[in-house]
Protein backbone atom coordinates (compact mmCIF):
# COMPACT_ATOMS: atom_id res chain seq x y z
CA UNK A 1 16.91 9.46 -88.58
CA UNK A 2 14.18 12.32 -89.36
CA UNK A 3 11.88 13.63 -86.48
CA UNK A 4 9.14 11.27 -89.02
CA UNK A 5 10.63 8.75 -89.06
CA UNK A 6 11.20 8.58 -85.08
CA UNK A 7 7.96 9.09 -84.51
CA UNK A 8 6.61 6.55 -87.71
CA UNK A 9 3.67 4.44 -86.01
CA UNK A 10 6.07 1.15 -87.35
CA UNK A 11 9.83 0.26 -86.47
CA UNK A 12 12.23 1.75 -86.32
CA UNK A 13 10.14 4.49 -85.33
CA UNK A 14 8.56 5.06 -81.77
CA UNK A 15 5.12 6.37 -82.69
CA UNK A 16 3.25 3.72 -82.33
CA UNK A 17 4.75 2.62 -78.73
CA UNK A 18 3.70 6.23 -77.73
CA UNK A 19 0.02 5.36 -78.69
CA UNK A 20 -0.08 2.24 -77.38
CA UNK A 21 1.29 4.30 -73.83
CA UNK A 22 -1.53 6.85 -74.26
CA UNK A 23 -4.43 4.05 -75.14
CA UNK A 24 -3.20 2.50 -71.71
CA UNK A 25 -3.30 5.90 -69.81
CA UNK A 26 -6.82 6.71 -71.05
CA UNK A 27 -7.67 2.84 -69.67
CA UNK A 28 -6.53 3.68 -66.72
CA UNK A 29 -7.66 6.81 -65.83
CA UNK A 30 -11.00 5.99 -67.35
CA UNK A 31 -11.86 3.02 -65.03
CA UNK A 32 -10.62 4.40 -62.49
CA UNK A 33 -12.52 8.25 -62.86
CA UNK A 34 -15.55 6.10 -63.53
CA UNK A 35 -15.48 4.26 -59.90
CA UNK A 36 -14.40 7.51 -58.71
CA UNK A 37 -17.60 8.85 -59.86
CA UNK A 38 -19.78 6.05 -58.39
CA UNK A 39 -17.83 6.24 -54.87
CA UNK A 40 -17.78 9.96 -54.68
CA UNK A 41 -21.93 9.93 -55.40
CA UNK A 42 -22.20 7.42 -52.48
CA UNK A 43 -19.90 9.48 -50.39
CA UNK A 44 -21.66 12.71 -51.02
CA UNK A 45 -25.25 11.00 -49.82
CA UNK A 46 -23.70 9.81 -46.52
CA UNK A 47 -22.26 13.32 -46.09
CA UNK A 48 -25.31 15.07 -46.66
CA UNK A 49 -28.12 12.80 -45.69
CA UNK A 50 -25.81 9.61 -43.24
CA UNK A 51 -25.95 9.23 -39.31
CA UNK A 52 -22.90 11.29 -37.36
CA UNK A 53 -20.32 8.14 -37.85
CA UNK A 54 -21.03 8.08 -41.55
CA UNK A 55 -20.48 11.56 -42.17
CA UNK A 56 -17.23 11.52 -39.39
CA UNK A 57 -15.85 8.60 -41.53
CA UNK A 58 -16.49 9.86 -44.71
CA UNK A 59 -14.37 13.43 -43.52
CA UNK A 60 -11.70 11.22 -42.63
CA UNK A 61 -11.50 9.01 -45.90
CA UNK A 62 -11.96 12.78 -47.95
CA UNK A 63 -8.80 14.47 -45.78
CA UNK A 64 -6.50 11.49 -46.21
CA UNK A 65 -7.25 11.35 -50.10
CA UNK A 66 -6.47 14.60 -50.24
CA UNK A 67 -3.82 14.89 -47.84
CA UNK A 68 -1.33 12.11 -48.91
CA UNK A 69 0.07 12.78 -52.74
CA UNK A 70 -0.54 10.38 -55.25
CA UNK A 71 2.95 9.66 -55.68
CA UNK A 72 3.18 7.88 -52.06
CA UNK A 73 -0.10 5.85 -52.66
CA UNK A 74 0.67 4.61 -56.10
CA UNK A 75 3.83 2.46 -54.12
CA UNK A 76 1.34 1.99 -50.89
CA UNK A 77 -0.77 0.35 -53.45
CA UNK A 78 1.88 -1.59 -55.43
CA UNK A 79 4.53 -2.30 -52.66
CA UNK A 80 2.73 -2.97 -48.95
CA UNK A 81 -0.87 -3.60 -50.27
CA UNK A 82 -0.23 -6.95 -51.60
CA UNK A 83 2.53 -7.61 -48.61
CA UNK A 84 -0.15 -6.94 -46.37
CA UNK A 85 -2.71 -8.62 -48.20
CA UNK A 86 -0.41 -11.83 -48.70
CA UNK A 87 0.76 -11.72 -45.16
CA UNK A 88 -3.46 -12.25 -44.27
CA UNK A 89 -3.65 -14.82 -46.93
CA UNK A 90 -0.79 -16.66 -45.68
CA UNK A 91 -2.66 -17.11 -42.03
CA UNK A 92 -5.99 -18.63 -44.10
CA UNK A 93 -4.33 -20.71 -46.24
CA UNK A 94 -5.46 -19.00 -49.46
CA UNK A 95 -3.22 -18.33 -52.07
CA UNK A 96 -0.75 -15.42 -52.94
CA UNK A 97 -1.70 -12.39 -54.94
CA UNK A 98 -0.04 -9.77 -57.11
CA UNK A 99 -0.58 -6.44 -58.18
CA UNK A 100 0.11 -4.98 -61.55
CA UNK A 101 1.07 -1.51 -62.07
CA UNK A 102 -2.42 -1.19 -64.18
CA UNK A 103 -4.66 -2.08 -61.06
CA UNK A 104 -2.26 0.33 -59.10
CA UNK A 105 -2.98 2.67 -61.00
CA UNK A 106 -7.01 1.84 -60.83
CA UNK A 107 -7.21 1.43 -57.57
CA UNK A 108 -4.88 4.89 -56.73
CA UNK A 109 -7.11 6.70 -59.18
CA UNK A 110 -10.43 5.28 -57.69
CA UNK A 111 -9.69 6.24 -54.63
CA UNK A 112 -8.33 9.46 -54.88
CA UNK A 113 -11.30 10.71 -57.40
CA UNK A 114 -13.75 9.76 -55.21
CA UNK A 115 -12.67 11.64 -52.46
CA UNK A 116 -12.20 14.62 -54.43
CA UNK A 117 -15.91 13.60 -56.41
CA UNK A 118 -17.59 13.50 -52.91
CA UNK A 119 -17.06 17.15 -52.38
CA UNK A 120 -18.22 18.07 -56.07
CA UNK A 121 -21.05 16.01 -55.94
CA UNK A 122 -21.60 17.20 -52.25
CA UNK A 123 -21.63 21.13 -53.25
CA UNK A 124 -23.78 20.44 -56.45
CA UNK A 125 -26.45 18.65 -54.43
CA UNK A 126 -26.68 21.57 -52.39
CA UNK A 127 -27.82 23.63 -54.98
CA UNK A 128 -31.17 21.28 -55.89
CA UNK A 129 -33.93 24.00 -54.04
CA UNK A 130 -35.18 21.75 -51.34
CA UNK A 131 -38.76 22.41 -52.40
CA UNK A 132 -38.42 20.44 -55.02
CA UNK A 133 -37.51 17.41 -53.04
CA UNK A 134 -40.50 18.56 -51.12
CA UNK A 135 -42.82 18.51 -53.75
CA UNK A 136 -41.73 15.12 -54.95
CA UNK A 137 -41.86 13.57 -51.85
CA UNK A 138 -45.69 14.93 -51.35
CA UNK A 139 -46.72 12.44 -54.37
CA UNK A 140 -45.23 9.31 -52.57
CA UNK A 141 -41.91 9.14 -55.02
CA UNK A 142 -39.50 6.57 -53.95
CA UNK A 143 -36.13 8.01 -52.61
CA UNK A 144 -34.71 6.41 -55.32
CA UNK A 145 -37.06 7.80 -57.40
CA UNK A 146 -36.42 11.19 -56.31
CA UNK A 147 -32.87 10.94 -56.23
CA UNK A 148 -32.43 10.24 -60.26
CA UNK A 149 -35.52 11.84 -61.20
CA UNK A 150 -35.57 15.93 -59.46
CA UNK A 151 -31.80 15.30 -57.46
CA UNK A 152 -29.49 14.14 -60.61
CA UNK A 153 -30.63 15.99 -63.15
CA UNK A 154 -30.92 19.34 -61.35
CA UNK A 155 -27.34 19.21 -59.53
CA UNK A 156 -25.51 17.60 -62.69
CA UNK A 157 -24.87 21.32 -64.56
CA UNK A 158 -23.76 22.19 -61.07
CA UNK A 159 -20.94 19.20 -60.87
CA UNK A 160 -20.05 19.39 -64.13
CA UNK A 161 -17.47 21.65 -64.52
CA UNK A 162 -15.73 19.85 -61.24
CA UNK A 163 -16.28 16.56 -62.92
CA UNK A 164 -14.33 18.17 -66.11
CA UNK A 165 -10.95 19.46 -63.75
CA UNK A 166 -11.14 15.42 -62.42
CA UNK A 167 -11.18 13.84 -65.38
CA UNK A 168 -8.24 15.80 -66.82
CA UNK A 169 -6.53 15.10 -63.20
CA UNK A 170 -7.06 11.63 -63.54
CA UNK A 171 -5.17 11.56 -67.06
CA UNK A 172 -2.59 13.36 -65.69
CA UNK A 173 -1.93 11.18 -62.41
CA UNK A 174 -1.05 8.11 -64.78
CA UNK A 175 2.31 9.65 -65.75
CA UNK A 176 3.34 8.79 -61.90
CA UNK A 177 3.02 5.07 -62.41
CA UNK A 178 5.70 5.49 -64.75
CA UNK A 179 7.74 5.20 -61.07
CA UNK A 180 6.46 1.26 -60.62
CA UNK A 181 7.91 0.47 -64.39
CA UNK A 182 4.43 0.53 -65.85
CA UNK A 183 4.52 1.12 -69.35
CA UNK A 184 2.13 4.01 -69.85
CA UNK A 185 2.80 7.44 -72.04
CA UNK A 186 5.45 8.80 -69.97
CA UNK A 187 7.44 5.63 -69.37
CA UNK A 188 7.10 4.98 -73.11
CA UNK A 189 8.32 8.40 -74.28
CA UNK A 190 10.94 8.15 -71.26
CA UNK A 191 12.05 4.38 -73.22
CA UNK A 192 11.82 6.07 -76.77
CA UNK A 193 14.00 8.96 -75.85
CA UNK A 194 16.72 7.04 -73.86
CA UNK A 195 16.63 4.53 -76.88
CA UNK A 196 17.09 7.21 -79.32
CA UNK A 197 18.85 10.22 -77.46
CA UNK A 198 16.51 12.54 -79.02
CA UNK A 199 14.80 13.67 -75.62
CA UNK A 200 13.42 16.95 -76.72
CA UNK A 201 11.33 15.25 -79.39
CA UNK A 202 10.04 12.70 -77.42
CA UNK A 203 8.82 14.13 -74.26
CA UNK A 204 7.24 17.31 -76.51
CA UNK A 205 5.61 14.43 -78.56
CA UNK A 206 4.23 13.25 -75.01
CA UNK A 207 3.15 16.73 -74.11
CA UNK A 208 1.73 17.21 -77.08
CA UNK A 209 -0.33 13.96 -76.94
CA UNK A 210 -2.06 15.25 -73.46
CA UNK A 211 -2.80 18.57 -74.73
CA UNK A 212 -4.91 16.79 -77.42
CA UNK A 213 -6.62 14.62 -74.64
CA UNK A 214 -7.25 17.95 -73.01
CA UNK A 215 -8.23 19.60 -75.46
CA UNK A 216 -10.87 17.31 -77.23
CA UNK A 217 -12.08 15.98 -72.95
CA UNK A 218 -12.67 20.12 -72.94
CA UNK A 219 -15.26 19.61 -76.07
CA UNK A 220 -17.14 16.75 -74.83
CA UNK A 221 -17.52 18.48 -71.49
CA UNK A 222 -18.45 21.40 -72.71
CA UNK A 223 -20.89 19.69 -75.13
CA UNK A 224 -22.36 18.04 -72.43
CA UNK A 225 -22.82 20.93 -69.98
CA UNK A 226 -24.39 22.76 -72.73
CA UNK A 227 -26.84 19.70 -72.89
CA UNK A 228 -27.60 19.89 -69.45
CA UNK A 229 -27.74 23.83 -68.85
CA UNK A 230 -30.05 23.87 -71.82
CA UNK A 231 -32.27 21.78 -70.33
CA UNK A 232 -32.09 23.48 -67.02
CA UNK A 233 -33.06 26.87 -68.36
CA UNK A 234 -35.85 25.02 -70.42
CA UNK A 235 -36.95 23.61 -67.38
């Protein structure tokens, strides 16, 4: 068979497995970049602004992420999480539980962006001129308020390009579930080429589909800082 027709998006050819393995990468790394995101915010304001055991716990949680390689928590999350999950179950009576190679990969993701998030957002905030807080604050503005109205906007163009390097990180971490069987890219390029024999073609086919999700995640960032240093300079 022709390079085409291996990679045709219907059988025989592999093309279409291949997209279904990047649509389920991009799942994953997208739900889990966007509770990244939300932890990594909340870890940042108990860094900055929490009591001496927040901040202690938060360094701890921030080191560990950091520390241990993705590769080792993808099986802590898919082999001895649910044992020790079950094993607590068991003693209450509730039922036993199971968990997927996708909400591995979540949960791996999640926690791992965050920790890496919390020190983005944690530098960016520290570039909002603390008069500004001031002067907010001098009206009677909620903390809320003057969190999403003066904080957020003015340390966003700051995090951004951080936020960018994650993102692409996060894509790029979902190749290692391919090590639990789950069927994402890699794995599926892995199955095409072992089916076929025609590795070269492939794993360069699975390259090449990552440099076009870096490529076009690249343009939307940069779109978007654009927005936001527009705004910033306007302001």
């Amino acid at each position: 068979m022709s390079a085409m027709e291996l990679l045709s998006l219907v059988p025989p050819g592999w093309g279409g497995t291949l997209l279904k393995g990047l649509m389920v990468s991009l799942e994953v790394a997208l739900i889990g970049y966007a509770l990244g995101l939300v932890i990594g915010l909340g870890g940042a304001i108990l860094k900055r602004h929490g009591g001496p055991v927040s901040r202690d716990l938060m360094t701890v949680y921030t080191t560990l992420a950091r520390a241990i390689p993705e590769l080792v928590l993808i099986m802590l999350a898919y082999f001895a999480l649910p044992d020790l999950i079950n094993q607590l179950f068991a003693k209450l009576g509730l039922d036993q539980i199971q968990i997927n190679g996708f909400l591995a990969g979540v949960i791996v993701i999640a926690f791992v962006q965050g920790a890496y998030a919390t020190e983005v957002f944690r530098g960016a905030m520290a570039t909002v001129p603390r008069g500004h807080v001031e002067a907010a604050q001098s009206f009677g503005m909620h903390p809320f308020r003057v969190f999403y109205r003066i904080i957020l906007p003015e340390m966003l163009p700051a995090a951004l390009p951080g936020l960018s390097n994650l993102w692409l990180i996060a894509t790029k971490d979902t190749a290692l579930l391919a090590v639990v069987g789950f069927v994402e890219l890699t794995l599926a390029a892995r199955q095409a080429a072992g089916a076929t024999k025609h590795y070269f073609l492939f794993l360069v086919a699975a390259g090449a589909l990552y440099l076009l999700v870096t490529l076009l995640s690249q343009y939307v960032f940069t779109l978007v800082e654009n927005r936001f240093n527009k705004g910033a300079r306007h302001g």
